[in-house]
Protein backbone atom coordinates (compact mmCIF):
# COMPACT_ATOMS: atom_id res chain seq x y z
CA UNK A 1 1.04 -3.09 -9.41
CA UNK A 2 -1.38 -2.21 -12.45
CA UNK A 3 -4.12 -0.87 -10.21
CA UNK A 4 -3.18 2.43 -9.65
CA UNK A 5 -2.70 2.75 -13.38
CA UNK A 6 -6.55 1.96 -14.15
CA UNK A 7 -7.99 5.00 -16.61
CA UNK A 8 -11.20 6.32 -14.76
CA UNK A 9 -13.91 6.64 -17.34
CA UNK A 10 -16.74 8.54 -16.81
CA UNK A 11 -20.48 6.07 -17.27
CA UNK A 12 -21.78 8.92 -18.73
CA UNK A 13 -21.46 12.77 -19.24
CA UNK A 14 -25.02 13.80 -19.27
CA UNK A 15 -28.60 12.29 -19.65
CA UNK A 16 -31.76 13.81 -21.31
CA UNK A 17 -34.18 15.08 -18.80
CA UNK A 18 -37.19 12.92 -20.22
CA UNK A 19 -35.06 9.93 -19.94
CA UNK A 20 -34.35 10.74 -16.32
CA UNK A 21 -37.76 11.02 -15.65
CA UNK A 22 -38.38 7.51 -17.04
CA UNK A 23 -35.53 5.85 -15.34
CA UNK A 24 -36.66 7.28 -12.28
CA UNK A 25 -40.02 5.71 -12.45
CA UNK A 26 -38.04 2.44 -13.61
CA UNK A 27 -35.93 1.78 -11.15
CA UNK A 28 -37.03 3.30 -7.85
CA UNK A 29 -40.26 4.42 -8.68
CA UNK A 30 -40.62 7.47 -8.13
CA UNK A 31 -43.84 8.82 -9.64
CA UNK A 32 -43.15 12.20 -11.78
CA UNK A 33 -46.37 13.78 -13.13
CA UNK A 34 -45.95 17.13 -15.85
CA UNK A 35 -46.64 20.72 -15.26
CA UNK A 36 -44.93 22.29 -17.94
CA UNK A 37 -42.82 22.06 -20.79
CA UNK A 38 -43.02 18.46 -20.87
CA UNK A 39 -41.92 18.53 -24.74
CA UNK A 40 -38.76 20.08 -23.97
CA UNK A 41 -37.67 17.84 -21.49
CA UNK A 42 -36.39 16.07 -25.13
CA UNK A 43 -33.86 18.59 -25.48
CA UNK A 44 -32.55 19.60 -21.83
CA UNK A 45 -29.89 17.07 -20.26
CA UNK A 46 -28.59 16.94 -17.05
CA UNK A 47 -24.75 17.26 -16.40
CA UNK A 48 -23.99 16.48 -12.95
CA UNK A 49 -24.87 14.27 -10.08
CA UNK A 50 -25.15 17.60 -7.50
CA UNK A 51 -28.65 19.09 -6.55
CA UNK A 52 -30.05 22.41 -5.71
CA UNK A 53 -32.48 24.35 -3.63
CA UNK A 54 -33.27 27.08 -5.08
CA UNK A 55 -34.62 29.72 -1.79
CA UNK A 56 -31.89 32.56 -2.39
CA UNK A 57 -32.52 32.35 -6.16
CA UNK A 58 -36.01 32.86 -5.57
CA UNK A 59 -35.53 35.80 -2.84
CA UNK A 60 -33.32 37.48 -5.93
CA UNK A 61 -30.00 36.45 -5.02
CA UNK A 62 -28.25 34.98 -7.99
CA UNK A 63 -24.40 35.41 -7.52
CA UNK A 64 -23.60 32.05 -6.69
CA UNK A 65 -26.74 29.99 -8.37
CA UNK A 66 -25.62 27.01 -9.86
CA UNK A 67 -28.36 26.69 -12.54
CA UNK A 68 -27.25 24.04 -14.06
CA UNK A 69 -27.78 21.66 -11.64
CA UNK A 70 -31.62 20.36 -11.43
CA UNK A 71 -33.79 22.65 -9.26
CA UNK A 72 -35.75 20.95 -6.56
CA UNK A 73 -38.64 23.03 -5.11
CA UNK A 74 -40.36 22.14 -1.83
CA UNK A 75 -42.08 23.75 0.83
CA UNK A 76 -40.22 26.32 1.84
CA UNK A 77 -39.87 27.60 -1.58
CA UNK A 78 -43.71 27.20 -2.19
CA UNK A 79 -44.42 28.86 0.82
CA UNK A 80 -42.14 31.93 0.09
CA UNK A 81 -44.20 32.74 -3.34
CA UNK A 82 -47.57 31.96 -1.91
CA UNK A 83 -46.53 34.79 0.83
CA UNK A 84 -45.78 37.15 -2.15
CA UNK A 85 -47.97 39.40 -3.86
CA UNK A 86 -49.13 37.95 -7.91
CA UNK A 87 -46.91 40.67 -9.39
CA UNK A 88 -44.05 39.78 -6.75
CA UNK A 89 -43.96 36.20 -7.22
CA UNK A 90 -44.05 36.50 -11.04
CA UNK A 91 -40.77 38.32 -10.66
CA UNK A 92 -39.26 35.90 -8.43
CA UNK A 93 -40.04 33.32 -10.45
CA UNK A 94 -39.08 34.47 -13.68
CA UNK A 95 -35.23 35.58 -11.66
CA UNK A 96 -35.51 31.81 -11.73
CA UNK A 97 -36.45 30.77 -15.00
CA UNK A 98 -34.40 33.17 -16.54
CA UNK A 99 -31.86 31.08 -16.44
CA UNK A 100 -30.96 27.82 -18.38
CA UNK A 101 -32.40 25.29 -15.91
CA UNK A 102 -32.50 21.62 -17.20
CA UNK A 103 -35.34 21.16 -15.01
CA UNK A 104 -37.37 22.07 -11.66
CA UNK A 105 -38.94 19.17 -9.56
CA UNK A 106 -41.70 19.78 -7.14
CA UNK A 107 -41.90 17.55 -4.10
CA UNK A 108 -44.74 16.81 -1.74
CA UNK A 109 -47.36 17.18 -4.05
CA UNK A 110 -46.77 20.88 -3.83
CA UNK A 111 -48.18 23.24 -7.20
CA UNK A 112 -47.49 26.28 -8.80
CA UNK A 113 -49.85 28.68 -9.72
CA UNK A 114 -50.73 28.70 -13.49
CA UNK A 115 -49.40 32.19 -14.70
CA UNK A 116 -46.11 30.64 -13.16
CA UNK A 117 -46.12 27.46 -14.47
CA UNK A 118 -46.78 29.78 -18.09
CA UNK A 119 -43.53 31.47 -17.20
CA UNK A 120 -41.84 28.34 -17.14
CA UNK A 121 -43.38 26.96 -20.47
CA UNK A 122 -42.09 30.35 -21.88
CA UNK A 123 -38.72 30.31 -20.59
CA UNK A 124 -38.78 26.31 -21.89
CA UNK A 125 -37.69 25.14 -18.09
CA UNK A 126 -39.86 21.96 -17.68
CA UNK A 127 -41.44 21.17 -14.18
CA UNK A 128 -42.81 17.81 -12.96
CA UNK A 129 -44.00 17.30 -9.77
CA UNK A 130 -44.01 14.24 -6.96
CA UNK A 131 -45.82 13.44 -3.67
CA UNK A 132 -42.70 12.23 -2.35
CA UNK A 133 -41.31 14.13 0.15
CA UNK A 134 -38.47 16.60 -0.13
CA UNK A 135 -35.90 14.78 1.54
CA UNK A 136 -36.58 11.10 0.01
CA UNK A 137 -36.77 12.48 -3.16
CA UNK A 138 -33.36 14.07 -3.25
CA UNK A 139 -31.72 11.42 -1.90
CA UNK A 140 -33.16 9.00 -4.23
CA UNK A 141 -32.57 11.35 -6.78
CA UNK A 142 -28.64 11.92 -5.88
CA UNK A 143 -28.07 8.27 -5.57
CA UNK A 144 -29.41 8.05 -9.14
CA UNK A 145 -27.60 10.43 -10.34
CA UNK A 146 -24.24 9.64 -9.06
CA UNK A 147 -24.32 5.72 -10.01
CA UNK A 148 -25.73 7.50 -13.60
CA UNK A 149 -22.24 9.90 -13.83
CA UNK A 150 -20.13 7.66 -11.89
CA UNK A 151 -16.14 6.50 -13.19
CA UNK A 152 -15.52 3.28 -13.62
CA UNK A 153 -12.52 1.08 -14.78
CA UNK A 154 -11.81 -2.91 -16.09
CA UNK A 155 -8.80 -5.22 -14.14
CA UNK A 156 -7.54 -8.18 -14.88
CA UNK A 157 -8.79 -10.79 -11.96
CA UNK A 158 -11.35 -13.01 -10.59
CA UNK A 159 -13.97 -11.21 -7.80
CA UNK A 160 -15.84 -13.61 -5.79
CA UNK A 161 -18.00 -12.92 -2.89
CA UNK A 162 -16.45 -14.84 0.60
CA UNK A 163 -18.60 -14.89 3.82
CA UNK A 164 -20.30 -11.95 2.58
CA UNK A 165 -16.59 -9.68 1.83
CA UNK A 166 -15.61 -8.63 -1.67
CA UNK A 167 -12.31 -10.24 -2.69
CA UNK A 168 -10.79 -9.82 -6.25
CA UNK A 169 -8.25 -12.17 -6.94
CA UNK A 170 -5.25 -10.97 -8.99
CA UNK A 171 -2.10 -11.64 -10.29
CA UNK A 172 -0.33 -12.99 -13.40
CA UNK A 173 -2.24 -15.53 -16.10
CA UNK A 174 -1.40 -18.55 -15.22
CA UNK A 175 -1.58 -19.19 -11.62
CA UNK A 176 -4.76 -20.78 -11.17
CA UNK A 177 -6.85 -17.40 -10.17
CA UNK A 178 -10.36 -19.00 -11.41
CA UNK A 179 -9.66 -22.26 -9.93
CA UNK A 180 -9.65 -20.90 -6.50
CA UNK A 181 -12.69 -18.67 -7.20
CA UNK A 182 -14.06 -21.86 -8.73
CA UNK A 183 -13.08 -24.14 -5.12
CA UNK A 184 -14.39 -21.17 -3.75
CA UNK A 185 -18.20 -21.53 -5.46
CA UNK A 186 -17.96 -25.37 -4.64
CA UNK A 187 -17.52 -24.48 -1.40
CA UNK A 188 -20.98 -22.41 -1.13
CA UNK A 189 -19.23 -18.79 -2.17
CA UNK A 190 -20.35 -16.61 -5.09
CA UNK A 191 -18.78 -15.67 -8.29
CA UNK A 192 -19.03 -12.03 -9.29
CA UNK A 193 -16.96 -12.07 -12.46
CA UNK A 194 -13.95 -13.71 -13.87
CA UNK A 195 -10.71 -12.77 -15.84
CA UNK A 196 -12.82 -9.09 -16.49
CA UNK A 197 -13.86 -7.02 -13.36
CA UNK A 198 -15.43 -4.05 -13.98
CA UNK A 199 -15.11 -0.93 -10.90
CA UNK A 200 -17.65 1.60 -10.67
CA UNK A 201 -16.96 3.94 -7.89
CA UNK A 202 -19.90 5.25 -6.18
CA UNK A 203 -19.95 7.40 -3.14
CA UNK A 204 -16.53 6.73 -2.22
CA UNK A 205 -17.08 2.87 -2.77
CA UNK A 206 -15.77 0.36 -5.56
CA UNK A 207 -18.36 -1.67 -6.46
CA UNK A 208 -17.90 -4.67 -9.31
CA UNK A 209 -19.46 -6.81 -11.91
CA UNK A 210 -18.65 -8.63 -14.84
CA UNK A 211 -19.32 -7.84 -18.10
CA UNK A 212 -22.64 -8.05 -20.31
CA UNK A 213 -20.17 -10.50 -21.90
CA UNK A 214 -18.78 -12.67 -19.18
CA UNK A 215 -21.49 -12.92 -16.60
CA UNK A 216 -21.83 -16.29 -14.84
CA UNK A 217 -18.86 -17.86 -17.55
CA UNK A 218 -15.44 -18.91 -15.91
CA UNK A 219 -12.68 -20.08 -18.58
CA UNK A 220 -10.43 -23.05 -16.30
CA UNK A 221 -7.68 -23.81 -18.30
CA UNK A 222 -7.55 -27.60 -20.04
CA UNK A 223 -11.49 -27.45 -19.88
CA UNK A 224 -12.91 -24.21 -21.40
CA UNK A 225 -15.20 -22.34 -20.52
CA UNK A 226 -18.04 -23.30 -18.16
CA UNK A 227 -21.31 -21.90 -17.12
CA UNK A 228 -21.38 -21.31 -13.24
CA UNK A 229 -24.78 -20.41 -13.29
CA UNK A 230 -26.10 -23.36 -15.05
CA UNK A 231 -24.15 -25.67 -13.32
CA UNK A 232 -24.03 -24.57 -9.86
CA UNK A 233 -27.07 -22.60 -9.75
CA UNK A 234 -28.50 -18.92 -8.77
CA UNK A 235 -26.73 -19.37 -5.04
CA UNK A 236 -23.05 -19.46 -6.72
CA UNK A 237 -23.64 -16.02 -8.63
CA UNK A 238 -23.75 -12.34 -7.81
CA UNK A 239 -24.65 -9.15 -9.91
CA UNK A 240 -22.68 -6.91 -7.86
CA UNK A 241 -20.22 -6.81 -4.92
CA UNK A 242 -18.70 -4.20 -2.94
CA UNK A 243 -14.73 -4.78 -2.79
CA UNK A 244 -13.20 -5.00 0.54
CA UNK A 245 -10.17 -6.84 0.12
CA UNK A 246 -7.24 -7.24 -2.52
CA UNK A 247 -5.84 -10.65 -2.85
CA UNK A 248 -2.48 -10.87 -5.22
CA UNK A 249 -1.26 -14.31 -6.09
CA UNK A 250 2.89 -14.52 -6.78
CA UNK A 251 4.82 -17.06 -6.96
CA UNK A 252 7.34 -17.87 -4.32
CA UNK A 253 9.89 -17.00 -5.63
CA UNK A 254 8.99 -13.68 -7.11
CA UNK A 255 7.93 -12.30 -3.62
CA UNK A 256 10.40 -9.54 -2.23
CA UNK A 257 8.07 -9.75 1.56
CA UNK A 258 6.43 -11.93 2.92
CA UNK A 259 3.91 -10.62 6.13
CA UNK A 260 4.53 -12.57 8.96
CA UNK A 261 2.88 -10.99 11.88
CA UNK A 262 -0.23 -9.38 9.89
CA UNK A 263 0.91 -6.00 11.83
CA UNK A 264 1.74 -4.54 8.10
CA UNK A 265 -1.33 -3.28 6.58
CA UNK A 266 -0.60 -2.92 2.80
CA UNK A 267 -3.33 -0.97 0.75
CA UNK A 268 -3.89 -0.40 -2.86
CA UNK A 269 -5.25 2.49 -4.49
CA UNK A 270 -7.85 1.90 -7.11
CA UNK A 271 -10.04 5.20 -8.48
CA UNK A 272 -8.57 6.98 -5.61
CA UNK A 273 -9.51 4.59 -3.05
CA UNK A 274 -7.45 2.89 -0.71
CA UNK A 275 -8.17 -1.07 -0.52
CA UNK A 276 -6.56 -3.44 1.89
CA UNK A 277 -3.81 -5.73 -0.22
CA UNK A 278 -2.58 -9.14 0.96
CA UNK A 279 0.74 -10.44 -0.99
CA UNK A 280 -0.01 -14.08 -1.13
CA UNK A 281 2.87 -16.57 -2.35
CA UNK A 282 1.74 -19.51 -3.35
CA UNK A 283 3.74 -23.37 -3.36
CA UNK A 284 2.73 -26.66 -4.18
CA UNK A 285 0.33 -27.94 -1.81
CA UNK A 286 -0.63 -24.53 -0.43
CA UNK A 287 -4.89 -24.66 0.48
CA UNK A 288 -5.38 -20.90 -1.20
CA UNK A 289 -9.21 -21.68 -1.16
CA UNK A 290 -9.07 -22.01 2.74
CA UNK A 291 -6.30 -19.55 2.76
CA UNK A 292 -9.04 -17.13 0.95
CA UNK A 293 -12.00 -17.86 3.65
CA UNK A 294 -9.95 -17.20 6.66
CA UNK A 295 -9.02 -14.06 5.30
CA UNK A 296 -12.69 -13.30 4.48
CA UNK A 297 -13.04 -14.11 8.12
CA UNK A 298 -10.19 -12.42 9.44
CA UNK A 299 -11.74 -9.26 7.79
CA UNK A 300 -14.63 -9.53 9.26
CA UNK A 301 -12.90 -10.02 12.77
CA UNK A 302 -11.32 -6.28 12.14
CA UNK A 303 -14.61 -4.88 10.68
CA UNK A 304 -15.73 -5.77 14.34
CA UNK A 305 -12.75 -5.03 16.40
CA UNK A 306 -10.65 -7.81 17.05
CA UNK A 307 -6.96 -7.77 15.25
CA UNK A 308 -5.49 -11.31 16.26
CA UNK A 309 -2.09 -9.63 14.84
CA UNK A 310 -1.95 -6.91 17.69
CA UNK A 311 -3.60 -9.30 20.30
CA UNK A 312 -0.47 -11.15 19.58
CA UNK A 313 1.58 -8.42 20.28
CA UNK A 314 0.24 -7.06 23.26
CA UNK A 315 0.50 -10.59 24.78
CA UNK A 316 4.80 -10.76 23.65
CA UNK A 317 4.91 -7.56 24.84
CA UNK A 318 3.81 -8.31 28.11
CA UNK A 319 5.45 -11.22 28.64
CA UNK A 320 8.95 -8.87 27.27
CA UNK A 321 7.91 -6.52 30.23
CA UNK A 322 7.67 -9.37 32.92
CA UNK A 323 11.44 -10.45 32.29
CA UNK A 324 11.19 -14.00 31.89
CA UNK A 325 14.23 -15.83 31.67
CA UNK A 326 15.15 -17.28 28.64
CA UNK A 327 15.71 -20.15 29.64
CA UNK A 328 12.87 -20.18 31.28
CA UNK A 329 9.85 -22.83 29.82
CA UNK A 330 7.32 -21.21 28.12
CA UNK A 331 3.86 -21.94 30.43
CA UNK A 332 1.62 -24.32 28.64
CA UNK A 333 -1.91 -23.44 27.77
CA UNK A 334 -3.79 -25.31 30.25
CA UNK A 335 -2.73 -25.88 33.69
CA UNK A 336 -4.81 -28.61 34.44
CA UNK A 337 -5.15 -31.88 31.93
CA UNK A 338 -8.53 -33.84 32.46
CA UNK A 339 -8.86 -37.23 32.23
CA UNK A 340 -8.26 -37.51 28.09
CA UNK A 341 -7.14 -40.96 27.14
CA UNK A 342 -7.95 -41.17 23.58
């Protein structure tokens, strides 16, 4: 299998601060107003998706203060210096400030006083400040942050979106991968990209798109390259899809197992995530489209409980533990036939 061989590559490594504040208000809009040291937000970058509180730094305990992380000040912290003395909280502060800080952030509307907020325009640490609260701000912030810094990877395959579960097709060229994710979008399903998949993993999740290149396009062999979009309309696309579920194409005859019961769980490891796999042979004849919906289904069956594989088992089991006789005939479904003359 390829997957596990995937390069992670990071998005990015770092972002300026005064871009941060602009993507911010961009795409969740989160309102970020100056206090100082706007100008050298320019030249201050961020390096990592992790936040910090800054309390202990402030009381003057610095051996563990990971200052280069961006500082986010709320009302504890404001609270502590308005407690302390003019003299006190300048030296508090400037513990702070002392260091190389990309950048404090004040949340609910909360101020410093001005010969602080000089301090900080000395020491070149820019502060901006929100009416947000504390808590929605960081979160928002750290889900920024690590889709911003996040690793991502490219795979060979088709990802289409069935029933509302993430399955990327794979396997070698040839064996008809975008014509079943093509069946698929006839059918009502959604095409998230084909022959290129891009991974980002965020938060322990593999999340995919195509391409700025191949978005909405589909190359079916003999015919080219068509626009699914265009011709199917904005119900047979998605931007993005969380994936759930492997499916790998083989031909029959190059499959060492075949899964009979469904009682072997096979997973594939992608950016350090494990991802259910199902080995699919396919045959002349064989409906993969339908093949590729029940197992959409069937997913969604586990996500909410129900295995039909061990349900199986349990009831072979049981019937093992009652000691029928083999030659014994098996007990139809039914015991009583209505009146069905059709």
């Amino acid at each position: 299998m390829p997957f596990s061989d995937q390069e992670a590559i990071p998005i990015r490594e770092k972002v300026k601060v005064s871009v941060l504040v602009k993507q911010l208000n961009k795409h969740i809009h989160v309102a970020l107003e100056p206090c100082a040291a706007e100008a050298q937000a320019e030249y201050n970058f961020v390096t990592e998706a992790d936040l910090h509180r800054p309390g202990l730094a402030l009381a003057g305990y610095v051996e563990l203060f990971t200052h280069q992380r961006i500082q986010v000040i709320g009302n504890t912290e404001c609270q502590f210096l308005d407690k302390l003395p003019e003299e006190k909280q300048k030296e508090s502060f400037n513990t702070l400030v002392s260091f190389n800080i990309p950048v404090i952030f004040l949340t609910d509307s909360n101020t410093l006083p001005k010969h602080l907020l000089k301090l900080a325009e000395e020491r070149k640490v820019p502060v901006f400040k929100t009416p947000m609260a504390t808590t929605r701000f960081m979160y928002l912030l750290r889900d920024f942050l690590e889709d911003y810094f996040a690793v991502q990877t490219m795979l060979h395959g088709t990802m289409v979106d069935v029933y509302g579960i993430g399955i990327l097709i794979a396997g070698k060229s040839g064996l008809g991968k975008s014509e079943v994710a093509l069946d698929l979008v006839e059918r009502g399903h959604r095409l998230v990209s084909d022959d290129v998949v891009m991974l980002t993993k965020k938060s322990n999740v593999l999340l995919t798109s195509a391409t700025e290149m191949n978005k909405h396009f589909m190359e079916i062999r003999g015919l080219g390259v068509i626009d699914v979009m265009s011709m199917f309309g904005i119900r047979s696309i998605r931007y993005q899809k969380r994936l759930e579920v492997v499916l790998e194409l083989s031909l029959w005859e190059d499959t060492e197992k075949i899964n009979r019961t469904g009682l072997d769980h096979d997973t594939v490891e992608i950016l350090d995530t494990k991802i259910p796999l199902i080995h699919l042979p396919i045959t002349p004849g064989k409906n993969i489209t339908v093949i590729a919906e029940v197992i959409a289904m069937n997913y969604l069956l586990k996500h909410y409980g129900y295995d039909a594989a061990e349900a199986f088992q349990k009831k072979v089991k049981k019937h093992i533990s009652e000691k029928k006789s083999r030659t014994e005939m098996p007990r139809r479904a039914i015991e009583y036939f209505e009146g069905d003359f059709e």
